[in-house]
Protein backbone atom coordinates (compact mmCIF):
# COMPACT_ATOMS: atom_id res chain seq x y z
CA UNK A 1 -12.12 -40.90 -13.93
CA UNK A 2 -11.62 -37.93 -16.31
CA UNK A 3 -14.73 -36.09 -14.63
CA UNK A 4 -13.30 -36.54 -11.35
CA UNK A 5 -10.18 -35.08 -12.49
CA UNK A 6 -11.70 -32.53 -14.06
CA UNK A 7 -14.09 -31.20 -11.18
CA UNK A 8 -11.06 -31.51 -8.77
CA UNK A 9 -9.01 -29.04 -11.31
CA UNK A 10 -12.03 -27.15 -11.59
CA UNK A 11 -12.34 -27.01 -7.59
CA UNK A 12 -9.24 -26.23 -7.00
CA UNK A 13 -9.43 -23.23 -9.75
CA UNK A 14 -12.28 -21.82 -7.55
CA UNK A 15 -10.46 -22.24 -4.35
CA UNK A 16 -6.75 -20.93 -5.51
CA UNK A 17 -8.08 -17.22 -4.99
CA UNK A 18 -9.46 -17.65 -1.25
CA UNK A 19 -5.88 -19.73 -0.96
CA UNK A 20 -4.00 -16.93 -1.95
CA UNK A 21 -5.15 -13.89 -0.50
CA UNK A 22 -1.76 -12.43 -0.23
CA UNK A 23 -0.44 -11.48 3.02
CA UNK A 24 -0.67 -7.75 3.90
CA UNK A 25 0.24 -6.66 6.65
CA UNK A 26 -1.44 -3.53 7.86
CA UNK A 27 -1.26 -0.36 10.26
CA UNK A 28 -3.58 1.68 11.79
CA UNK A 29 -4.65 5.16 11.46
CA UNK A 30 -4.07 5.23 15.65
CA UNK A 31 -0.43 3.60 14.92
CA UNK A 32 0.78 6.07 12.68
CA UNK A 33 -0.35 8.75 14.68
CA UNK A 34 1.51 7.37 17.38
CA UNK A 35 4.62 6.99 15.39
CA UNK A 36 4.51 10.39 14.25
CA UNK A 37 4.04 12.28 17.50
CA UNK A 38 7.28 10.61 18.63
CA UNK A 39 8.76 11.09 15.35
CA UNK A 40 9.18 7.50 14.79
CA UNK A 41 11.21 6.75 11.58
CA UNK A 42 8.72 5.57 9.15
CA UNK A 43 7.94 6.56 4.88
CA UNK A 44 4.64 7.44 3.94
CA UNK A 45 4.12 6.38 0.46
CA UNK A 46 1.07 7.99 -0.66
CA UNK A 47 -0.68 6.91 -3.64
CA UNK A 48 -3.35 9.28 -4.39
CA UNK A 49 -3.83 11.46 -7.94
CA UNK A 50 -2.44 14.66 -7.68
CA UNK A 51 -5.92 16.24 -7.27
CA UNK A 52 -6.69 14.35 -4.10
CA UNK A 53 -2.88 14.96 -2.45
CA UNK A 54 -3.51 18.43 -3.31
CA UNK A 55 -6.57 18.56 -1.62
CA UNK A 56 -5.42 16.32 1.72
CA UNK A 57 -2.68 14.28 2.78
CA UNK A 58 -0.76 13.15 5.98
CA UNK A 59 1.87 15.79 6.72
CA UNK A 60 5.52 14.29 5.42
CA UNK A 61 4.02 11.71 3.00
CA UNK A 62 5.39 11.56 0.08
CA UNK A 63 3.34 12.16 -2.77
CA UNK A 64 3.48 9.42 -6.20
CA UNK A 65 0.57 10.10 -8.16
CA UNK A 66 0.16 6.36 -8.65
CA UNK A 67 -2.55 5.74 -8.27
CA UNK A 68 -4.55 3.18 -9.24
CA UNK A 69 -0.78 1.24 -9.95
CA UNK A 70 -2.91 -0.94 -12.65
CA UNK A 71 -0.80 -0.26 -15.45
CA UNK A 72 3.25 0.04 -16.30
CA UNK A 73 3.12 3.92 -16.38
CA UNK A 74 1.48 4.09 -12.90
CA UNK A 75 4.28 1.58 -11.46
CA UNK A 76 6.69 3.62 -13.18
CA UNK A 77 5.91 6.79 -10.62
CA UNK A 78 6.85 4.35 -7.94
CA UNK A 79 10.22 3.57 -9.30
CA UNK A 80 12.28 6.46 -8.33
CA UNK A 81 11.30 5.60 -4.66
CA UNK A 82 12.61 2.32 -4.65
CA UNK A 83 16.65 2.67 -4.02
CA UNK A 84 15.49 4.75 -1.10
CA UNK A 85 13.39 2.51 0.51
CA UNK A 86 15.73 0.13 -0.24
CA UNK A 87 18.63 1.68 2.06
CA UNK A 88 16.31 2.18 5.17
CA UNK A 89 15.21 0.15 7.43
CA UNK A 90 12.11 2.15 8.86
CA UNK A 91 8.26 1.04 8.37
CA UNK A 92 6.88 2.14 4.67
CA UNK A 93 3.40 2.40 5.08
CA UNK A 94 1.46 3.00 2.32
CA UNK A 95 -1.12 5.49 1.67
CA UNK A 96 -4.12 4.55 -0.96
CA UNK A 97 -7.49 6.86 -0.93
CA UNK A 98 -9.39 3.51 0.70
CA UNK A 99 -6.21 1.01 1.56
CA UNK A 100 -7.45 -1.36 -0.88
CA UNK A 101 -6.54 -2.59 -4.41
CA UNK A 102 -3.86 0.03 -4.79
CA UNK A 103 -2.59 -0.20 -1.82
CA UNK A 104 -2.40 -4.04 -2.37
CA UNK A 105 -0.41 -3.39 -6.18
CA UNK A 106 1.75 -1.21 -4.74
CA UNK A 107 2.65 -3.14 -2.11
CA UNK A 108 3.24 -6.28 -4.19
CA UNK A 109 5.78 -3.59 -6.44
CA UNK A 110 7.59 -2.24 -3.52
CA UNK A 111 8.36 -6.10 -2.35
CA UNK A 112 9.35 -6.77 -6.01
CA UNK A 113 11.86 -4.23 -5.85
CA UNK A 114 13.48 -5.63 -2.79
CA UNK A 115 11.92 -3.66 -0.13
CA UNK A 116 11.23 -6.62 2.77
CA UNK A 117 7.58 -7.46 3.28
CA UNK A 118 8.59 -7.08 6.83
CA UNK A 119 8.75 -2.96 6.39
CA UNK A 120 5.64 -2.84 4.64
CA UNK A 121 2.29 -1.67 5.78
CA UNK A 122 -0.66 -0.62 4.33
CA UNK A 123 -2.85 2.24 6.03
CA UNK A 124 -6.09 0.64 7.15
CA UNK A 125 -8.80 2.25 5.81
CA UNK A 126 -6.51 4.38 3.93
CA UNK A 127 -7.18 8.28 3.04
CA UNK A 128 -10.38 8.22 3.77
CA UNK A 129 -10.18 6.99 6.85
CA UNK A 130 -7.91 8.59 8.29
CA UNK A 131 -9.21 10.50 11.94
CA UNK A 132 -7.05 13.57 12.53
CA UNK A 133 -7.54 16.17 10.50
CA UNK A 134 -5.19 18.27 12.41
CA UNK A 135 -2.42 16.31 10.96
CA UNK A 136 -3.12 16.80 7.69
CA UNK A 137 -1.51 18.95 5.28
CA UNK A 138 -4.15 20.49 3.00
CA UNK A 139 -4.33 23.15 -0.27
């Protein structure tokens, strides 16, 4: 009986990750494009270091430096966007060089500030893939 219970506990350990694989919701490059030509209300939260936003971001993001939000001081460069967000009611979609992992952690900080999951998006593909150049600001 005990090595039932323990390969069941050990089961579900393995499983708990696939179980939870958060729930992100996500926009496309095409989307925000679309959105932006009509001037849709909508905050880009962009993530990248300052050497990448320097180099090329979406025109009207707004930059953070957050990036990779992993540790207290990266969250902390978040922060001041918060009561913001928090008084809109437009999309924020967020901006991460891929649309991955930081993307994911600053989504999950944004939602624990009290911005509604509802509002937040995270760029597919992020940065990188992002198609139209033209609408990028760059240094």
């Amino acid at each position: 009986m005990k090595k039932v219970l323990i390969l069941m506990f050990a089961g579900l350990l393995l499983l708990a990750p696939l179980a939870w694989s958060g729930n992100y919701q996500y926009m496309s490059a095409t989307e925000v494009q679309e959105k932006l030509a009509v001037q849709a209300p909508m905050s880009l939260v962009d993530i990248q270091v300052e050497d990448e936003f320097s180099r090329h971001h979406i025109s009207g993001a707004l930059a953070t430096y957050a990036y990779p939000v992993k540790s207290e001081q990266d969250r902390q460069k978040l922060a001041p966007l918060l009561s913001a967000l928090q008084n809109g009611q437009q999309p924020v979609v967020i901006i991460c060089p891929r649309g991955k992992g930081g993307a994911k952690r600053t989504y999950d900080f944004l939602q624990s500030g009290g911005i509604a999951a509802e509002r937040l998006f995270i760029l597919e593909k992020g940065q990188a893939g992002w198609p139209y150049p033209e609408l990028l600001t760059q240094n």
